[in-house]
Protein backbone atom coordinates (compact mmCIF):
# COMPACT_ATOMS: atom_id res chain seq x y z
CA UNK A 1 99.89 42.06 84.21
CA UNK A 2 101.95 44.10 81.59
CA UNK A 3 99.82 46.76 79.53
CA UNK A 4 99.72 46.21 76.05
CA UNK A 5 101.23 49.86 74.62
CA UNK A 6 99.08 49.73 71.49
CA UNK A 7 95.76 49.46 73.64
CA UNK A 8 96.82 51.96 75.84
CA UNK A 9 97.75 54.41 72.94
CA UNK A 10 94.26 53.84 71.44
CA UNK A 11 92.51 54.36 74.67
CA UNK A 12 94.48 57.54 75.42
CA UNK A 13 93.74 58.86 71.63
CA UNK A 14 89.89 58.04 71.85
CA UNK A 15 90.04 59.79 75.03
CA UNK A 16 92.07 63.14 74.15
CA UNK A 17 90.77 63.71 70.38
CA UNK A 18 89.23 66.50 69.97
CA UNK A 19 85.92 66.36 67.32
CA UNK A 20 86.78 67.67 64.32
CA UNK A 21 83.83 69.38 63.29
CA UNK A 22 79.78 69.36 64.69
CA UNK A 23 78.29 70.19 67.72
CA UNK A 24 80.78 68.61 69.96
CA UNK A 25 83.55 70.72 68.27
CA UNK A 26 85.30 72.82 71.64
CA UNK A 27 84.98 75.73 69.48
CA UNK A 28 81.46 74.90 68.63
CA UNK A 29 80.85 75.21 71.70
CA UNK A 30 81.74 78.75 72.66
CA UNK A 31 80.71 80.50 69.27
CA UNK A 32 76.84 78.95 70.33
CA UNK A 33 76.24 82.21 71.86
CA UNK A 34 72.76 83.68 70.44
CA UNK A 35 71.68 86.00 73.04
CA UNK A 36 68.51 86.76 74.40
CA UNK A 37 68.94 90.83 73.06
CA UNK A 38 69.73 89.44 69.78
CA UNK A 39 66.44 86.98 69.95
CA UNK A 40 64.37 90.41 70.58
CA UNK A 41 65.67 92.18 67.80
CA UNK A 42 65.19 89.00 65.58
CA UNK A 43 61.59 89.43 66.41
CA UNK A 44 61.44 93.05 65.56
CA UNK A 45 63.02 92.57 62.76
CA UNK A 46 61.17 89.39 61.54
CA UNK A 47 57.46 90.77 62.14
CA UNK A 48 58.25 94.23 60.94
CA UNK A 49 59.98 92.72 57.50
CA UNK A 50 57.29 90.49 56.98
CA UNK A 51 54.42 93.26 57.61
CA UNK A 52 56.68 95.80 55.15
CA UNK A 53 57.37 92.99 52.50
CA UNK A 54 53.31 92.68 52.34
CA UNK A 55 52.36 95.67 51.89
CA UNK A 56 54.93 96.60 48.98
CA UNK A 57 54.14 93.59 46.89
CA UNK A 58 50.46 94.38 47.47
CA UNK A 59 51.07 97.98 46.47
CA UNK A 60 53.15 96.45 43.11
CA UNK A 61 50.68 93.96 42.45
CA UNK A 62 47.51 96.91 42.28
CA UNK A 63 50.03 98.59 39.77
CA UNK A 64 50.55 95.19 37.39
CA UNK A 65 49.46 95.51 33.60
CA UNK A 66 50.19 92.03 31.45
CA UNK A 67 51.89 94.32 29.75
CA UNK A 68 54.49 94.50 32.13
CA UNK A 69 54.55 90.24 31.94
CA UNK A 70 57.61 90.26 30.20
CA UNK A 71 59.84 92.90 31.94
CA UNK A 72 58.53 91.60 35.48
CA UNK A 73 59.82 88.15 35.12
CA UNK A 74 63.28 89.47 33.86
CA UNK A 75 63.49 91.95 36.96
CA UNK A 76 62.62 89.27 39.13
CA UNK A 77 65.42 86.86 37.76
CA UNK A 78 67.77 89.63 37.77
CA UNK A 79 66.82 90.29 41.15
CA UNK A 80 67.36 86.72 42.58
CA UNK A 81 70.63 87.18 40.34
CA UNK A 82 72.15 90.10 42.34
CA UNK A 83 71.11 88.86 45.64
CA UNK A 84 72.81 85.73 44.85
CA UNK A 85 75.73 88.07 43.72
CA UNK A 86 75.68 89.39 47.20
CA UNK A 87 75.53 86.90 49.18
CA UNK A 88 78.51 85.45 47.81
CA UNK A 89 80.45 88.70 48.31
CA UNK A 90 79.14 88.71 51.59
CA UNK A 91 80.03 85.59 52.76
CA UNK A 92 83.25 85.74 51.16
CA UNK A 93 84.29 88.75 53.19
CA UNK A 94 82.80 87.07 56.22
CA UNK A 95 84.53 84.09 56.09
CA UNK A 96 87.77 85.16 55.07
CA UNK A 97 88.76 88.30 57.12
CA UNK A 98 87.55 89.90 60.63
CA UNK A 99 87.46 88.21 64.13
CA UNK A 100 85.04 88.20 66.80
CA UNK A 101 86.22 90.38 68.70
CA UNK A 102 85.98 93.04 66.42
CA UNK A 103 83.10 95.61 67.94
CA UNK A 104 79.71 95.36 66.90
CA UNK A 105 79.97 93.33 63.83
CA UNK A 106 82.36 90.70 65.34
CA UNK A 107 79.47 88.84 67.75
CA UNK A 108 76.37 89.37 65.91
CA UNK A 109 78.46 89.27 61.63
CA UNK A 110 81.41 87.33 61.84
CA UNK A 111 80.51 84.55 65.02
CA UNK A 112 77.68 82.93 62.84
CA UNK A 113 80.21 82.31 59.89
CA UNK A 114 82.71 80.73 61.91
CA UNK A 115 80.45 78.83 63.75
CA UNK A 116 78.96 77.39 60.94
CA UNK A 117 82.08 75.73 59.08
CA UNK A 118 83.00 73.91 62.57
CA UNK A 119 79.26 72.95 62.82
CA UNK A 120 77.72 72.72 59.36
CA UNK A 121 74.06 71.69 61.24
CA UNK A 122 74.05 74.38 63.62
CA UNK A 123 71.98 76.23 61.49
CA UNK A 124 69.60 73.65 60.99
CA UNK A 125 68.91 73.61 64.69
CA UNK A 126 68.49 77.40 64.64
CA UNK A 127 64.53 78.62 64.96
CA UNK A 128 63.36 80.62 62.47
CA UNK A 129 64.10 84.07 63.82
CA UNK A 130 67.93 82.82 64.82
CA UNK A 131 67.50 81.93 61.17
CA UNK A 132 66.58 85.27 59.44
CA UNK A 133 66.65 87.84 62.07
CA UNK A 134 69.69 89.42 60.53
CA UNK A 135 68.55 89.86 56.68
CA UNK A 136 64.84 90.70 58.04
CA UNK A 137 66.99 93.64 59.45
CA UNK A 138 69.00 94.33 56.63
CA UNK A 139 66.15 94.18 53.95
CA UNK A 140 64.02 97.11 56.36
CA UNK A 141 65.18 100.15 54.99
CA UNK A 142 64.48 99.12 51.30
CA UNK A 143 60.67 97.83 52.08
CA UNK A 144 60.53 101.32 53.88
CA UNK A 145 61.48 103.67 51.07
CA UNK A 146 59.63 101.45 48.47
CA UNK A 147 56.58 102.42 50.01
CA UNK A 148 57.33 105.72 50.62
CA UNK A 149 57.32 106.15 46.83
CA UNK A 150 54.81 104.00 46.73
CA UNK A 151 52.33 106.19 48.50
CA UNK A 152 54.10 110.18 48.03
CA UNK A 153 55.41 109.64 44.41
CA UNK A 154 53.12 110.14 41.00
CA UNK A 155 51.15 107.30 39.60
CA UNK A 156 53.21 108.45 36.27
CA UNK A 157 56.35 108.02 37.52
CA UNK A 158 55.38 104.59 39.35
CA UNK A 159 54.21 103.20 36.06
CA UNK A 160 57.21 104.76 34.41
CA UNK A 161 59.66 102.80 36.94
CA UNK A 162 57.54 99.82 37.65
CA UNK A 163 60.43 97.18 36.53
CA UNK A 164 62.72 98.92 38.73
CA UNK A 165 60.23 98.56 41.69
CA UNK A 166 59.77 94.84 40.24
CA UNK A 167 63.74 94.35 40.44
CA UNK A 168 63.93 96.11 44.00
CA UNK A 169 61.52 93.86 45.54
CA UNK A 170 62.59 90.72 43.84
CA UNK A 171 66.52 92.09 45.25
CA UNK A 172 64.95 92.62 48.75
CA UNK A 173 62.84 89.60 48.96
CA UNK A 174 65.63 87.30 48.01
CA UNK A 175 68.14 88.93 50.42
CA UNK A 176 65.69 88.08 52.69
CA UNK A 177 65.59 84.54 52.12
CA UNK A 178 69.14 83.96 51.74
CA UNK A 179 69.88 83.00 55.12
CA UNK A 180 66.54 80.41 55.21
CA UNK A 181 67.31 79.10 51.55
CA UNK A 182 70.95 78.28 53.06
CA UNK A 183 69.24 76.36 55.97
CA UNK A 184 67.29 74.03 53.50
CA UNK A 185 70.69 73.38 51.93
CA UNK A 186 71.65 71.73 54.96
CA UNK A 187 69.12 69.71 55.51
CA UNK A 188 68.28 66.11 54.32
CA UNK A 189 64.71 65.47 55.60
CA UNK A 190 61.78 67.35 56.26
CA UNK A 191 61.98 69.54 53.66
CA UNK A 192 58.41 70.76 52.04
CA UNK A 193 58.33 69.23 48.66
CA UNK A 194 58.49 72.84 46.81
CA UNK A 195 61.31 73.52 48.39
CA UNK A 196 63.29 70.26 47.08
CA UNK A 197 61.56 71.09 43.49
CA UNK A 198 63.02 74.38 43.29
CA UNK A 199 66.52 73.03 44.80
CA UNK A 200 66.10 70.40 41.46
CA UNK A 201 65.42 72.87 39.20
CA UNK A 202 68.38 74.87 40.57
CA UNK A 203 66.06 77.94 41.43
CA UNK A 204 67.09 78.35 45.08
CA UNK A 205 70.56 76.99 46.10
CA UNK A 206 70.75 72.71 45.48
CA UNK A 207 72.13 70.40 48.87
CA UNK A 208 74.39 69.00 46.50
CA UNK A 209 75.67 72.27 45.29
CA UNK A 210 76.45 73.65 48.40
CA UNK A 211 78.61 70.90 49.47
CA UNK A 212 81.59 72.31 47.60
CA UNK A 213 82.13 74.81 49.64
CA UNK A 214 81.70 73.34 52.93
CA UNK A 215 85.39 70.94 51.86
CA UNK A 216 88.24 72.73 53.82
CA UNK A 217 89.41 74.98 53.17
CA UNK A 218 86.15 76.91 52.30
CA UNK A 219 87.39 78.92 49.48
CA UNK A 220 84.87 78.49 47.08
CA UNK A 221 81.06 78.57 46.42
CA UNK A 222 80.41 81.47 48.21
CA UNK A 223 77.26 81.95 46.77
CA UNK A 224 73.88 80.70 48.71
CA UNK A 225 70.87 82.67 47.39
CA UNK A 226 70.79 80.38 44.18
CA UNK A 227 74.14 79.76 43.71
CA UNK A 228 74.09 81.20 40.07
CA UNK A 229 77.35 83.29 40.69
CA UNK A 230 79.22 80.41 41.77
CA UNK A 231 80.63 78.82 38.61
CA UNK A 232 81.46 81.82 36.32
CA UNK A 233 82.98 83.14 39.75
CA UNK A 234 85.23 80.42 40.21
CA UNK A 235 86.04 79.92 36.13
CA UNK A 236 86.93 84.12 36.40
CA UNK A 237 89.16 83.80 39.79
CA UNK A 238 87.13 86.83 41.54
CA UNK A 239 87.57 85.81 45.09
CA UNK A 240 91.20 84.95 44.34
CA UNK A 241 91.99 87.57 42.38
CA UNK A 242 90.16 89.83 45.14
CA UNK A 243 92.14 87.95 48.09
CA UNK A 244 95.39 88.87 46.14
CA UNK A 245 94.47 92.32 45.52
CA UNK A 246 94.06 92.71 50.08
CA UNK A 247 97.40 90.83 50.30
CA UNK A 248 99.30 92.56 48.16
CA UNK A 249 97.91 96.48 49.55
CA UNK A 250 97.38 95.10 53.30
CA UNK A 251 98.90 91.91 53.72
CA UNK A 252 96.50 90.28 54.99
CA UNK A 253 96.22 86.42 54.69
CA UNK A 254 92.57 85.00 54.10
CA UNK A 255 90.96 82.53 56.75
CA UNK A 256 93.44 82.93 59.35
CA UNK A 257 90.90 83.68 61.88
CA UNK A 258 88.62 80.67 60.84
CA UNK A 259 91.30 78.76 60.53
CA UNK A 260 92.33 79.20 64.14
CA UNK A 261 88.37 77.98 64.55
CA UNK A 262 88.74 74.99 63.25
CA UNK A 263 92.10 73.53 64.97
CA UNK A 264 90.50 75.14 68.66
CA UNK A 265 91.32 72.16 70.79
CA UNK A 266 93.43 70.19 68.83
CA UNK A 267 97.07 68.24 70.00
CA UNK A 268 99.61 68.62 68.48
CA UNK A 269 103.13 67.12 68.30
């Protein structure tokens, strides 16, 4: 009996293609490489930016006066506004330059952002100290010096400076979050019912929102705190006026490297 060529082109494709994004993705696969050392330090970094957190908005909250009301929710907003700020610029850099293989940063910086544009869910999947190991680490330092004033510095000068504090923690606390807040964008069931308030009222960074930047090639909506930054960004050309400032001094292309992420695997003619 004579093979029909059209089934046998359609078995052969179904059989060769290569997923183009998810779990399944070959490159996927090999950037799913959270180690056990990097588990540890999530830990450390988690329980000791959770203790640190505490105790400066305990130390903030003895210091309140109502009238302070005012200034204290403006700090805060301006605090979730630069962390949002951040973040994009962050994952901007991250997404668009370096490899893995660069040392130190290139496993435990660069590995989750390519991972995640192949496999969108991953981070869903991720426990919570996989999660927000990494800004739990970044955010330390801060929580430290905060209360070091805190606890060495005049009550004069703490009263004097207490919207700055107000900002600082709001800044650090948000940082924090980023990573988490990014994981509820991702996710379409389950969530705690404040959570999906706060992504209606556009506080923390909306599902919907976030889908813009996850449409190839990723060169937009960079921000994921509350995704604030995002539309005055794009209407103002920062990142491509920032990507054409690197090409024209280093020329450098953006997203090669990610790029190369996304076709791992794939045939062709």
């Amino acid at each position: 009996m004579k093979e029909d060529p059209i089934k046998a082109k359609a078995f052969d494709e179904a059989h060769t293609r290569v997923a183009r994004w998810g779990r399944n993705h070959p490159g996927a696969k090999e950037l799913n490489d959270y180690t056990n050392g990097q588990q540890l330090l999530g830990v450390f970094s988690v329980v000791s930016n959770a203790i640190l957190s505490t105790i400066a908005l305990i130390y903030l909250a003895r210091m309140f006066q109502w009238r302070y009301i005012t200034s204290v929710v403006f700090a805060t907003g301006l605090g979730m506004l630069v962390a949002d700020m951040l973040s994009g610029f962050v994952h901007w850099f991250a997404d668009s330059y370096g490899t893995i293989d660069l040392p130190v940063v290139g496993k435990t910086f660069i590995r989750p952002f390519r991972e995640h544009h192949i496999d969108p869910t991953a981070i869903t999947r991720h426990d919570f100290v996989e999660t927000n190991g990494h800004n739990c680490l970044i955010t330390l330092p801060g929580f430290l010096i905060a209360i070091y004033n805190f606890t060495c510095l005049p009550s004069s000068h703490l009263m004097e400076w207490y919207p700055t504090y107000c900002f600082l923690q709001a800044l650090a606390v948000f940082v924090t979050l980023t990573n988490q807040i990014h994981k509820w964008s991702h996710k379409y069931g389950g969530l705690p019912r404040l959570v999906k308030l706060l992504q209606d009222l556009h506080i923390i960074l909306p599902r919907h929102h976030h889908r813009t930047h996850h449409v190839a090639p990723h060169d937009t909506y960079f921000c994921i705190t509350t995704g604030w930054c995002n539309y005055p960004f794009e209407k103002f050309g920062v990142w491509t006026g920032l990507e054409a400032i690197i090409y024209w001094v280093l020329r450098i292309k953006p997203r090669q490297d990610d790029l190369a992420w996304a076709n791992k695997g794939r045939i062709t003619n």
